[in-house]
C-alpha atoms as a PDB file:
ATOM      1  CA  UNK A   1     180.155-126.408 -97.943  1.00  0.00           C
ATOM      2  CA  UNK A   2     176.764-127.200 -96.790  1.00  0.00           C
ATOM      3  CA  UNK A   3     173.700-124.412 -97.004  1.00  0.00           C
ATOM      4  CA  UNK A   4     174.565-123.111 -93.207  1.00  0.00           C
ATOM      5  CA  UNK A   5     172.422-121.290 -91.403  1.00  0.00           C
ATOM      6  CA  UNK A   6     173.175-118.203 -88.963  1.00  0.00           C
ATOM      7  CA  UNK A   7     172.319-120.366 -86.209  1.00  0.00           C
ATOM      8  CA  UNK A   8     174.559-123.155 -87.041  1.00  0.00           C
ATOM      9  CA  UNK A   9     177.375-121.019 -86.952  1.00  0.00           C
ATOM     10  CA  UNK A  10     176.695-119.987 -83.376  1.00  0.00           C
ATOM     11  CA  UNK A  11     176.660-123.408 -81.876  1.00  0.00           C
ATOM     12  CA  UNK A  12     180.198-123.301 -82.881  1.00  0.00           C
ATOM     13  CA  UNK A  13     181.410-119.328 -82.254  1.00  0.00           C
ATOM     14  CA  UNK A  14     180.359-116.869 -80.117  1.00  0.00           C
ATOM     15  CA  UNK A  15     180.089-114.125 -82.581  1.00  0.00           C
ATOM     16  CA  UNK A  16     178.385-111.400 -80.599  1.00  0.00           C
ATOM     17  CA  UNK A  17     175.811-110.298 -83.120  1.00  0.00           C
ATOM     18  CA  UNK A  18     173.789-108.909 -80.212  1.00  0.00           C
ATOM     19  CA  UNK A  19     177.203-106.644 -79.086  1.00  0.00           C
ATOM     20  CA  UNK A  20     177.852-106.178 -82.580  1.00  0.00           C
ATOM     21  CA  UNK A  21     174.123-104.519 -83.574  1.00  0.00           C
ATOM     22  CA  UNK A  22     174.034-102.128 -80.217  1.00  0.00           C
ATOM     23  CA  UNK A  23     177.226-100.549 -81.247  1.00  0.00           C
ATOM     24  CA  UNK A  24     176.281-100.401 -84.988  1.00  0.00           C
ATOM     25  CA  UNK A  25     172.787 -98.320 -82.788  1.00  0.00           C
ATOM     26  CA  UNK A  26     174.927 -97.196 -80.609  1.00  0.00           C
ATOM     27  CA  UNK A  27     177.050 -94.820 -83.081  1.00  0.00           C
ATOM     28  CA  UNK A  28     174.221 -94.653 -85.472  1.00  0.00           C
ATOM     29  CA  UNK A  29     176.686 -95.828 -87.750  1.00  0.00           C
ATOM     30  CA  UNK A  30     175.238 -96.130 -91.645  1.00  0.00           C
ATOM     31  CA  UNK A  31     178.403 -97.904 -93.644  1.00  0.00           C
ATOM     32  CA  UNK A  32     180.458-100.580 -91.508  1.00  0.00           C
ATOM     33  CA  UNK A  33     183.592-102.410 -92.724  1.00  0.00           C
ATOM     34  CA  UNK A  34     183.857-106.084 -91.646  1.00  0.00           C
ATOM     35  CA  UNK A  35     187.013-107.868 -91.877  1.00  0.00           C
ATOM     36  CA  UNK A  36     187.730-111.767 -90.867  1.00  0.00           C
ATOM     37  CA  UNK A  37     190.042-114.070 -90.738  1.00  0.00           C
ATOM     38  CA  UNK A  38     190.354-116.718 -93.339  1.00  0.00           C
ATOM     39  CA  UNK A  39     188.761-119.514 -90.890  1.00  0.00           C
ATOM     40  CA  UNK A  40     185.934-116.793 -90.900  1.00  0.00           C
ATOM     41  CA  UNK A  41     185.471-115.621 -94.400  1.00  0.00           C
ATOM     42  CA  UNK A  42     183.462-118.300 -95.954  1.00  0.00           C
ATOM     43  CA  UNK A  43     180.356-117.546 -93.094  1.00  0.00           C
ATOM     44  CA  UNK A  44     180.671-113.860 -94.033  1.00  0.00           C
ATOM     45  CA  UNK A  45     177.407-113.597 -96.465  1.00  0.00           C
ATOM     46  CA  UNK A  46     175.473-115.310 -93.707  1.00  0.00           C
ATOM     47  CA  UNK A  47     176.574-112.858 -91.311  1.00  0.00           C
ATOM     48  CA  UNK A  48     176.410-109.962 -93.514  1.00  0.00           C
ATOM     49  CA  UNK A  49     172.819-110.389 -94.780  1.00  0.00           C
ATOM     50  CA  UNK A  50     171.924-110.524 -91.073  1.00  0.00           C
ATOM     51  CA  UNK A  51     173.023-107.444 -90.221  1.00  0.00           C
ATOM     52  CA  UNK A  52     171.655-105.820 -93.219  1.00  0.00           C
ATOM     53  CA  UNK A  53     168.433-106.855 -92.260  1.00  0.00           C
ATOM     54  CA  UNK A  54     168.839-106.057 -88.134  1.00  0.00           C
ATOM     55  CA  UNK A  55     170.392-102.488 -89.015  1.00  0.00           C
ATOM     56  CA  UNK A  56     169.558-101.276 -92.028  1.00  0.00           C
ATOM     57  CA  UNK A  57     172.973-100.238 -92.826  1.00  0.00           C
ATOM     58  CA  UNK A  58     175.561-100.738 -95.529  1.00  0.00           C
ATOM     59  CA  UNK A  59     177.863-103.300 -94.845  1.00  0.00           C
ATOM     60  CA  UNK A  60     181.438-103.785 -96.459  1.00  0.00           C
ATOM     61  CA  UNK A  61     183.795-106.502 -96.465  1.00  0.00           C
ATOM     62  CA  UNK A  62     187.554-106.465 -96.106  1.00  0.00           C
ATOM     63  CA  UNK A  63     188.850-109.228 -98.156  1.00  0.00           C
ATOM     64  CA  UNK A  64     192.344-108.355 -97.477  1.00  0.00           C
ATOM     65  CA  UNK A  65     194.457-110.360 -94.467  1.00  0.00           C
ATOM     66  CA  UNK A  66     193.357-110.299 -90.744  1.00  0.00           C
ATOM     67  CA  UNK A  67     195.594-111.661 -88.693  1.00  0.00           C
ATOM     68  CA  UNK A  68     194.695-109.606 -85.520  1.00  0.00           C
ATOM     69  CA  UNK A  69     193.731-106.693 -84.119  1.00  0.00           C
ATOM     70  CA  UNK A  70     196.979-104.651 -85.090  1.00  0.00           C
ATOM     71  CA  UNK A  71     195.578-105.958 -88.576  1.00  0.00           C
ATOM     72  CA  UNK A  72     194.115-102.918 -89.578  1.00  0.00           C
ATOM     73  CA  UNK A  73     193.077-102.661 -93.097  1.00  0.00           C
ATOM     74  CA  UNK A  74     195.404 -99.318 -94.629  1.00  0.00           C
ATOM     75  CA  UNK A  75     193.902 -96.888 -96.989  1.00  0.00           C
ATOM     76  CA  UNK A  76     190.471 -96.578 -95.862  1.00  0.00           C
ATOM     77  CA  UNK A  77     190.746 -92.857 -95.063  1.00  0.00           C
ATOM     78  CA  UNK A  78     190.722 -92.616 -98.738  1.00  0.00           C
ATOM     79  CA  UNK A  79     187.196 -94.210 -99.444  1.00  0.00           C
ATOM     80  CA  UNK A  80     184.107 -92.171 -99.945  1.00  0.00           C
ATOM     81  CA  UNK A  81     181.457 -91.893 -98.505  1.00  0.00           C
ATOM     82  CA  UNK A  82     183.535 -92.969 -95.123  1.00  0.00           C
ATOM     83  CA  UNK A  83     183.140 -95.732 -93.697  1.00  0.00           C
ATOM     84  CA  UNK A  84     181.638 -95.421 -90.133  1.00  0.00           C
ATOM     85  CA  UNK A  85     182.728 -98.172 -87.679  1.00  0.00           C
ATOM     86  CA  UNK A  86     185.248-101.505 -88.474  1.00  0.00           C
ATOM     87  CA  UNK A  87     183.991-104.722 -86.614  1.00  0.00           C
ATOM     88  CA  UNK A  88     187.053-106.899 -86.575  1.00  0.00           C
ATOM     89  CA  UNK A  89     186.053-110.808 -86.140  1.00  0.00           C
ATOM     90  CA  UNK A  90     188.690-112.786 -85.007  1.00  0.00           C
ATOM     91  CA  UNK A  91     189.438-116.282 -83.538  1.00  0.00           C
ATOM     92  CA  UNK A  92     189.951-116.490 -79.786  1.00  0.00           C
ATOM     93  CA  UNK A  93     189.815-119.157 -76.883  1.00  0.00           C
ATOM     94  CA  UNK A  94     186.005-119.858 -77.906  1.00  0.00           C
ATOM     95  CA  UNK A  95     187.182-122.095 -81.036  1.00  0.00           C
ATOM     96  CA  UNK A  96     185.090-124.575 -82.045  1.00  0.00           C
ATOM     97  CA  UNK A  97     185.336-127.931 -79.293  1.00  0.00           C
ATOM     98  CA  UNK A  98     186.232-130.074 -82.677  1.00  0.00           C
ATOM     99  CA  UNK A  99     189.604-127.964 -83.502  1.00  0.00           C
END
């Protein structure tokens, strides 16, 4: 894969980074949990170095499956420190025109 850039990614999905860094204010959340689908994983250091930078937070990555919302990762109640807020990415009618 090519060196992508954040804005590459967004001509093809509408990942609502905007949405995404107002809720992140929004419940002054410090550790987040991310978790994609496999079309999504490989843009997930782009998109986690991003909002790093935007939030200041610590950001987490589920690398288990996602294959929906009812997809939630089990266990987590068990992790300390606890983790804040989950941001589920998933695939939806705004695909990419060339799929």
């Amino acid at each position: 894969m090519k060196n992508l850039k954040l804005e590459e990614i967004g001509e093809d999905y509408d990942l609502e980074l905007n949405e995404i860094k107002e809720k992140i204010k929004k419940e002054k959340a410090k550790i987040i949990l991310l978790q994609f689908p496999d079309g999504l994983k490989s843009y997930s250091n782009l998109i986690v170095d991003y909002l790093k930078k935007e939030t200041n937070t610590e950001i987490l990555v589920w690398l288990g499956s996602c294959f929906g919302a009812c997809d939630f990762p089990l266990g987590l109640n068990d992790i300390k420190p606890k983790i804040d807020l989950i941001i589920q990415f998933g695939h939806n009618s705004l695909m990419p025109n060339y799929c």
